[in-house]
PDB file of N, CA and C in Angstrom:
ATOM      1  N   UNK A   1     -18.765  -4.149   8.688  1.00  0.00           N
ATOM      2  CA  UNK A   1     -17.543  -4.172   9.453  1.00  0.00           C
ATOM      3  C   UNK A   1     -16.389  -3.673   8.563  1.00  0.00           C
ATOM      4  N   UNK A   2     -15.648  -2.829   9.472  1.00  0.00           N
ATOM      5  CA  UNK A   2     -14.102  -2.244   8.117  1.00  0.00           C
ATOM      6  C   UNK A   2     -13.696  -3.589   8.012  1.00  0.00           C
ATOM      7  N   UNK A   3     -13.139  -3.424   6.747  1.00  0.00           N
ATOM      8  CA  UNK A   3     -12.070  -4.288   5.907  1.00  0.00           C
ATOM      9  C   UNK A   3     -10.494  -3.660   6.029  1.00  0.00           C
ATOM     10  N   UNK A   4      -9.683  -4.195   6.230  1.00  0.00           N
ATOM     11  CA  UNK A   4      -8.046  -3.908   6.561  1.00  0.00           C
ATOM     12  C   UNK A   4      -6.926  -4.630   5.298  1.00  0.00           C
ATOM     13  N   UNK A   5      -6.768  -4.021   4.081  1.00  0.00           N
ATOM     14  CA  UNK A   5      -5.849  -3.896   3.528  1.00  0.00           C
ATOM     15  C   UNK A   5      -4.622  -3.763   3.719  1.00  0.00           C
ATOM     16  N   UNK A   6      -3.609  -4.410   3.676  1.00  0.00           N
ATOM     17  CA  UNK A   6      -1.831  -4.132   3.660  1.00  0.00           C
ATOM     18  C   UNK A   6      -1.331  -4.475   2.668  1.00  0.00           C
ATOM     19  N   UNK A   7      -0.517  -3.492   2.363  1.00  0.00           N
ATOM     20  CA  UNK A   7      -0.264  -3.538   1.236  1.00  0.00           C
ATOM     21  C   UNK A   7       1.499  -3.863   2.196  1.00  0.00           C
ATOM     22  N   UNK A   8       1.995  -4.644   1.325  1.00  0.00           N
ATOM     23  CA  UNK A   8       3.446  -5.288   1.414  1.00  0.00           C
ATOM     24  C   UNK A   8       4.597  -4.514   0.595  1.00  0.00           C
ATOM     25  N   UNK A   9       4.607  -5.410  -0.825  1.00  0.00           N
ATOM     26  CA  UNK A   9       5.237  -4.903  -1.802  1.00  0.00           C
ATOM     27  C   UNK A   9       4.547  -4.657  -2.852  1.00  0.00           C
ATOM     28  N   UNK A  10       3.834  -5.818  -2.936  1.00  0.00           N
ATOM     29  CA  UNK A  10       2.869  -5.245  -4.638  1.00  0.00           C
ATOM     30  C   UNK A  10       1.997  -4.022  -4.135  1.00  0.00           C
ATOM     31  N   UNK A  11       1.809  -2.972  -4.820  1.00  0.00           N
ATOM     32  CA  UNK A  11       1.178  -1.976  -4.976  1.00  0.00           C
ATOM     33  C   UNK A  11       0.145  -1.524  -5.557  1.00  0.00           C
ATOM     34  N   UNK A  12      -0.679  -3.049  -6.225  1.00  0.00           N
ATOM     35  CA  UNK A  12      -1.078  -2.576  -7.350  1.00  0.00           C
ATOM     36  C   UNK A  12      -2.772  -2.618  -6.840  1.00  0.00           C
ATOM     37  N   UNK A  13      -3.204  -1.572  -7.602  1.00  0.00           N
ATOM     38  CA  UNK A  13      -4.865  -1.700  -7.227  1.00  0.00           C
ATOM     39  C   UNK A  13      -5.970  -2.345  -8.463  1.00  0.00           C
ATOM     40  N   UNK A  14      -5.580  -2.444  -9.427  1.00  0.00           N
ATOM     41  CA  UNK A  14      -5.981  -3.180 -10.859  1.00  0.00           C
ATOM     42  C   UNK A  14      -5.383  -4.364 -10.557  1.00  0.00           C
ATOM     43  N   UNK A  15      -6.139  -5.506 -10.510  1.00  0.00           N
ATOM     44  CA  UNK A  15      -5.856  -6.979 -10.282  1.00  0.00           C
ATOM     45  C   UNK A  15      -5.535  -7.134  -8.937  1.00  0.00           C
ATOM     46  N   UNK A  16      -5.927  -6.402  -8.338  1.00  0.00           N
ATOM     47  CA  UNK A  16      -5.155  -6.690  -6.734  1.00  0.00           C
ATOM     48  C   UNK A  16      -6.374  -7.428  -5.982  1.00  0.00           C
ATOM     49  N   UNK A  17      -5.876  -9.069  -5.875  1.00  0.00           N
ATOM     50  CA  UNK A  17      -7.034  -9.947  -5.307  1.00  0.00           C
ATOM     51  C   UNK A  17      -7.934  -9.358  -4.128  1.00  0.00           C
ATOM     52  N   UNK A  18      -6.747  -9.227  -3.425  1.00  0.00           N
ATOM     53  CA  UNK A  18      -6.694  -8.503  -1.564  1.00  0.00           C
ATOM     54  C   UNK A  18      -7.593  -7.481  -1.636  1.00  0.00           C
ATOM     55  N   UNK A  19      -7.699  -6.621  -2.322  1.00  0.00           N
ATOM     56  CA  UNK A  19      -8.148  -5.580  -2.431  1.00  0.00           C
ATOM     57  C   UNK A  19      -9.528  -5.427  -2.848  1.00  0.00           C
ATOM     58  N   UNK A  20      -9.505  -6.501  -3.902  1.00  0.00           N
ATOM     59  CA  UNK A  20     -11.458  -6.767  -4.566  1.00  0.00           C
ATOM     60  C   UNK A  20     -12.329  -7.666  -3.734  1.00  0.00           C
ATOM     61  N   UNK A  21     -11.723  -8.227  -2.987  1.00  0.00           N
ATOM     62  CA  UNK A  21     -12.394  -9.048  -1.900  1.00  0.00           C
ATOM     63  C   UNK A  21     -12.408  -8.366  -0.739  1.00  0.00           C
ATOM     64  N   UNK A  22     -11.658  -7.508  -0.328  1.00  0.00           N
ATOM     65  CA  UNK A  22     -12.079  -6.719   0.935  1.00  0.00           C
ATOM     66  C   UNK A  22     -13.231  -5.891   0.489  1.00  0.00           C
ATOM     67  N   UNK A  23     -13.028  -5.522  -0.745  1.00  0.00           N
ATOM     68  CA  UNK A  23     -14.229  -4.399  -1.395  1.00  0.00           C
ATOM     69  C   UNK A  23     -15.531  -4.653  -0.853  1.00  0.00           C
ATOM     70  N   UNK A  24     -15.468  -6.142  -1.758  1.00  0.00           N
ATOM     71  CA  UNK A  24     -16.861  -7.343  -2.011  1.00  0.00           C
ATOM     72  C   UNK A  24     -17.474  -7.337  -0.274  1.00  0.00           C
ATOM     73  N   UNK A  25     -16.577  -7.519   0.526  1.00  0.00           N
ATOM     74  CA  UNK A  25     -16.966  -7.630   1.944  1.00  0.00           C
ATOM     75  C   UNK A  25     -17.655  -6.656   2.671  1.00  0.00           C
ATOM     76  N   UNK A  26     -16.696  -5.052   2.243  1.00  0.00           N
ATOM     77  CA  UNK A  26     -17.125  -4.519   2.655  1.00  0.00           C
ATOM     78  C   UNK A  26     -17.181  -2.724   2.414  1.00  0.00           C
ATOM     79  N   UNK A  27     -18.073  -1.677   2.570  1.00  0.00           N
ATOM     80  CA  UNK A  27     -18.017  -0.602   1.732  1.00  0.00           C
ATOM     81  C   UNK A  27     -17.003   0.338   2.741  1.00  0.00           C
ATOM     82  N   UNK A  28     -16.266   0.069   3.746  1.00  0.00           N
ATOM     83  CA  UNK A  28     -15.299   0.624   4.456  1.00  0.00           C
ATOM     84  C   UNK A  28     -14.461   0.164   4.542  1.00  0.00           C
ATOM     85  N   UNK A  29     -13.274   0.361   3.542  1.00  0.00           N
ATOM     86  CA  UNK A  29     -11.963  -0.372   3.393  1.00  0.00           C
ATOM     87  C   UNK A  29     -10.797   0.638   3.817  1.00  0.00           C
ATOM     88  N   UNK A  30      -9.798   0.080   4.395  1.00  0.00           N
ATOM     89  CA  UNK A  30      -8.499   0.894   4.724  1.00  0.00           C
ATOM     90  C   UNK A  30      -7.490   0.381   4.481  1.00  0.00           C
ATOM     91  N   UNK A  31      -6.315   0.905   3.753  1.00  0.00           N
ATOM     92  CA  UNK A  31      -5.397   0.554   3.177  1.00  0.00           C
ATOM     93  C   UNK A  31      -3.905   0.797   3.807  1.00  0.00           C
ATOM     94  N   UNK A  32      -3.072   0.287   4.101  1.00  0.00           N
ATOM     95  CA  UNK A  32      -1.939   0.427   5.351  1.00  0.00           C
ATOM     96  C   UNK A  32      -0.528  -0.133   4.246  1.00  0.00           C
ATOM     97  N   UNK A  33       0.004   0.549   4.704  1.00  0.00           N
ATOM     98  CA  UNK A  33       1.899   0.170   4.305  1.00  0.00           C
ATOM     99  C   UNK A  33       2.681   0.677   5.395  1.00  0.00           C
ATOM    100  N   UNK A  34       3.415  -0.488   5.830  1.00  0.00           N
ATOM    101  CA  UNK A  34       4.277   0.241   7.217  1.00  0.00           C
ATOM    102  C   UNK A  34       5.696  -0.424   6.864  1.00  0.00           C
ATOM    103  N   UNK A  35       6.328   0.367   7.296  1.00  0.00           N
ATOM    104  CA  UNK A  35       7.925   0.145   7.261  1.00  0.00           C
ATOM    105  C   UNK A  35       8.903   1.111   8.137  1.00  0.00           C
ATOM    106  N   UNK A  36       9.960   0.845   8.889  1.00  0.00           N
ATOM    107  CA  UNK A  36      10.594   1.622   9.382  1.00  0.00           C
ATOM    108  C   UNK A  36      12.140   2.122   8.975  1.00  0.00           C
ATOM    109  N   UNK A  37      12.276   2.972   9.006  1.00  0.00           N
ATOM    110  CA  UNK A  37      14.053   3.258   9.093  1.00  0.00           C
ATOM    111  C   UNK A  37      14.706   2.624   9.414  1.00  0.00           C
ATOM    112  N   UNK A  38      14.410   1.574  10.756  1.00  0.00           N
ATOM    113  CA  UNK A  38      15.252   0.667  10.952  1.00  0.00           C
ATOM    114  C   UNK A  38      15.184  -0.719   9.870  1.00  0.00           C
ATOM    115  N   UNK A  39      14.230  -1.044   9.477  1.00  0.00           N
ATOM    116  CA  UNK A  39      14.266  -2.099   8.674  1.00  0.00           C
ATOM    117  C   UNK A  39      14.954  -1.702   6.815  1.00  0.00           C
ATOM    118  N   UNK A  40      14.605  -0.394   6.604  1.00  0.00           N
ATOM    119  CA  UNK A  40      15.151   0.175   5.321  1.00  0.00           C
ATOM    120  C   UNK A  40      16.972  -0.269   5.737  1.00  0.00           C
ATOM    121  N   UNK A  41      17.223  -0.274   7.136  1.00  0.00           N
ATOM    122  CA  UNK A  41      19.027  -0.461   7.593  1.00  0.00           C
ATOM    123  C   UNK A  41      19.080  -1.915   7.035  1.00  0.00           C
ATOM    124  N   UNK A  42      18.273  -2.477   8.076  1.00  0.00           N
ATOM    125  CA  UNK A  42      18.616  -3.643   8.035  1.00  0.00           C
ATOM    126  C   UNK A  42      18.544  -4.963   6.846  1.00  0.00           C
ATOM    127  N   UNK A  43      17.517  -3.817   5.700  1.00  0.00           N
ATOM    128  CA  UNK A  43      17.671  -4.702   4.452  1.00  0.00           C
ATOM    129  C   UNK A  43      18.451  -3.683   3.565  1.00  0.00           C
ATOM    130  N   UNK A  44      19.326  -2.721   3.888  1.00  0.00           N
ATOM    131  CA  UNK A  44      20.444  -2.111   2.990  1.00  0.00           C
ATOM    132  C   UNK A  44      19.343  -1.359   2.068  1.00  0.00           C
ATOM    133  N   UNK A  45      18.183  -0.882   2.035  1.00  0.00           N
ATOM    134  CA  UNK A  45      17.651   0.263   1.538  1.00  0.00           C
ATOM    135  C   UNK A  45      18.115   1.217   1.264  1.00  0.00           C
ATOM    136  N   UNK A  46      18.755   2.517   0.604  1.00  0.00           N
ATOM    137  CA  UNK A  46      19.365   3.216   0.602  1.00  0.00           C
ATOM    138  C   UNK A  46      18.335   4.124  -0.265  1.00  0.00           C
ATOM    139  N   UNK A  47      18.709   5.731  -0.198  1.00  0.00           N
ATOM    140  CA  UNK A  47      17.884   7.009   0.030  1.00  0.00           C
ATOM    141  C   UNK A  47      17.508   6.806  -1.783  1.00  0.00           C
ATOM    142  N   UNK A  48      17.850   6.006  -2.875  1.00  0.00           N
ATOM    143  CA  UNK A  48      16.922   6.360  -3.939  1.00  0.00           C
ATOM    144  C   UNK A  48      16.246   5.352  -3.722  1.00  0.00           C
ATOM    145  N   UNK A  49      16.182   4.001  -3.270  1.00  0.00           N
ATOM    146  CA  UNK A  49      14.686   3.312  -3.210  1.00  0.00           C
ATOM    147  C   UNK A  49      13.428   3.927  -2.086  1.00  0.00           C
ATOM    148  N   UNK A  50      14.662   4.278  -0.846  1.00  0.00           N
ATOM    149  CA  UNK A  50      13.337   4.978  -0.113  1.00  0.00           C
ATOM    150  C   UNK A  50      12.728   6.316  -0.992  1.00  0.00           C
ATOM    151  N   UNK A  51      13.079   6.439  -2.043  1.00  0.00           N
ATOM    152  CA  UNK A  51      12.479   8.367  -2.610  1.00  0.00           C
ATOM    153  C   UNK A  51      11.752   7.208  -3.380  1.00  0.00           C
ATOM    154  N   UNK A  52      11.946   6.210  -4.363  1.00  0.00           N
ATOM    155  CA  UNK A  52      11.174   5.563  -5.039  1.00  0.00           C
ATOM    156  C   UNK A  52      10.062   5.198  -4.754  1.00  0.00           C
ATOM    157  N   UNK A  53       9.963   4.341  -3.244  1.00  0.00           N
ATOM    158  CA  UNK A  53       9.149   3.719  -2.610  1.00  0.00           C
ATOM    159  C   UNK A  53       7.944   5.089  -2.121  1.00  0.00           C
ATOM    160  N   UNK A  54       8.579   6.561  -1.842  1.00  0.00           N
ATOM    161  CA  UNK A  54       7.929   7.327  -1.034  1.00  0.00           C
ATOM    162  C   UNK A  54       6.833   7.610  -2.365  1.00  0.00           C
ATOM    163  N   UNK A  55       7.851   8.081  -3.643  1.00  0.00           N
ATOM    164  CA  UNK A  55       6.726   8.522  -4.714  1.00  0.00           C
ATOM    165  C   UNK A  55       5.971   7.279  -4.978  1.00  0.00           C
ATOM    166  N   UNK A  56       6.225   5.819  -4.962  1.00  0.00           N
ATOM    167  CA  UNK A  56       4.917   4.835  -5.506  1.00  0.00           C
ATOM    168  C   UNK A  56       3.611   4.735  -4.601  1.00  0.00           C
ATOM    169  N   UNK A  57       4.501   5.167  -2.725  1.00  0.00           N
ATOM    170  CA  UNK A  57       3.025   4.910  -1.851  1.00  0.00           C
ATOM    171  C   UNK A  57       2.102   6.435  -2.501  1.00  0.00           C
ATOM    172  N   UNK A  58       2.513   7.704  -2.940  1.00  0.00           N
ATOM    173  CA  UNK A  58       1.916   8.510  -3.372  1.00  0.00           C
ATOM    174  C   UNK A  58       1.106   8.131  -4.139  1.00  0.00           C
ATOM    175  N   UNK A  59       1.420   7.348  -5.345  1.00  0.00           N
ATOM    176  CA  UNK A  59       0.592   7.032  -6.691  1.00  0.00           C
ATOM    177  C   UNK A  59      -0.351   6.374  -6.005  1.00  0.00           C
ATOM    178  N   UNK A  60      -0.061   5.070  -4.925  1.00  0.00           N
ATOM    179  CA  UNK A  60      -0.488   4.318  -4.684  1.00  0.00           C
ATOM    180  C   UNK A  60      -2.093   5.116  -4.146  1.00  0.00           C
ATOM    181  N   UNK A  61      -1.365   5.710  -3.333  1.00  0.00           N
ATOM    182  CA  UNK A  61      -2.682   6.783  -2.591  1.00  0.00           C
ATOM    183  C   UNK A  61      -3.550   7.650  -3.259  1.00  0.00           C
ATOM    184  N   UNK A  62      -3.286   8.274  -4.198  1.00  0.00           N
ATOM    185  CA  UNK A  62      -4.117   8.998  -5.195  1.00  0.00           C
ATOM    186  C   UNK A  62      -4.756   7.696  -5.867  1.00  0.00           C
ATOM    187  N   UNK A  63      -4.480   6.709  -6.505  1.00  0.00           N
ATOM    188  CA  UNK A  63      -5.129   5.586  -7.138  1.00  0.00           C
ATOM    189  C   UNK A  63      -6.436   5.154  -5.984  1.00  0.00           C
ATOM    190  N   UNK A  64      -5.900   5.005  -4.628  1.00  0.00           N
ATOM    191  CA  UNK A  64      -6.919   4.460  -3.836  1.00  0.00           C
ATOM    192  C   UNK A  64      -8.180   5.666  -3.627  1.00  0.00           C
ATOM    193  N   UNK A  65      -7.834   7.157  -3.354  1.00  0.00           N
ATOM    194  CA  UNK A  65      -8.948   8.048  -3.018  1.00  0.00           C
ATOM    195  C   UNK A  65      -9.779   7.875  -4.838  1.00  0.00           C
ATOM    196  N   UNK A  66      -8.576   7.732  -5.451  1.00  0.00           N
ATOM    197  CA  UNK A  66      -9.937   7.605  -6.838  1.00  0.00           C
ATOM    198  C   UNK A  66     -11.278   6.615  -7.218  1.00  0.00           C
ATOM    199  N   UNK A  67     -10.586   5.593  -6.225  1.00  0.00           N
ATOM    200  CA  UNK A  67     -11.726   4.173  -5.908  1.00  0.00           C
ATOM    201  C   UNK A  67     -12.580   4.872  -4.668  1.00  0.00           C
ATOM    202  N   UNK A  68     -12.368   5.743  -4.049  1.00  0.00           N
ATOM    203  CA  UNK A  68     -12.972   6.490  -2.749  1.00  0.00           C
ATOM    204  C   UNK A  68     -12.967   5.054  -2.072  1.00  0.00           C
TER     205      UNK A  68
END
């Protein structure tokens, strides 16, 4: 059965509990980060954390296809 990963704020895939136990469960894992424009308003986000946030989900994503 897929396994469903969300990733919140921590990003991290080395020590990431969430992540080694979905593994353990299962060999089809998917990994999700959602956020909207409206919520970047409504917690005062402004355009260098969203460029920050855009390049870490990048890292984040190249780190995960390297675990395939």
């Amino acid at each position: 059965m897929p396994e469903l990963v969300w990733y919140r704020s921590d990003l991290r895939t080395i020590d990431a509990e969430h992540l080694s136990a979905a593994c353990e469960r299962s060999s089809d894992v998917h990994a999700c980060f959602m956020i909207t424009p409206g919520q970047w308003r409504r917690h005062g986000i402004g355009s260098n954390h969203v460029e920050y946030l855009r390049r870490s989900l990048e890292d984040l994503g190249s780190r995960l296809a390297e675990l395939n």
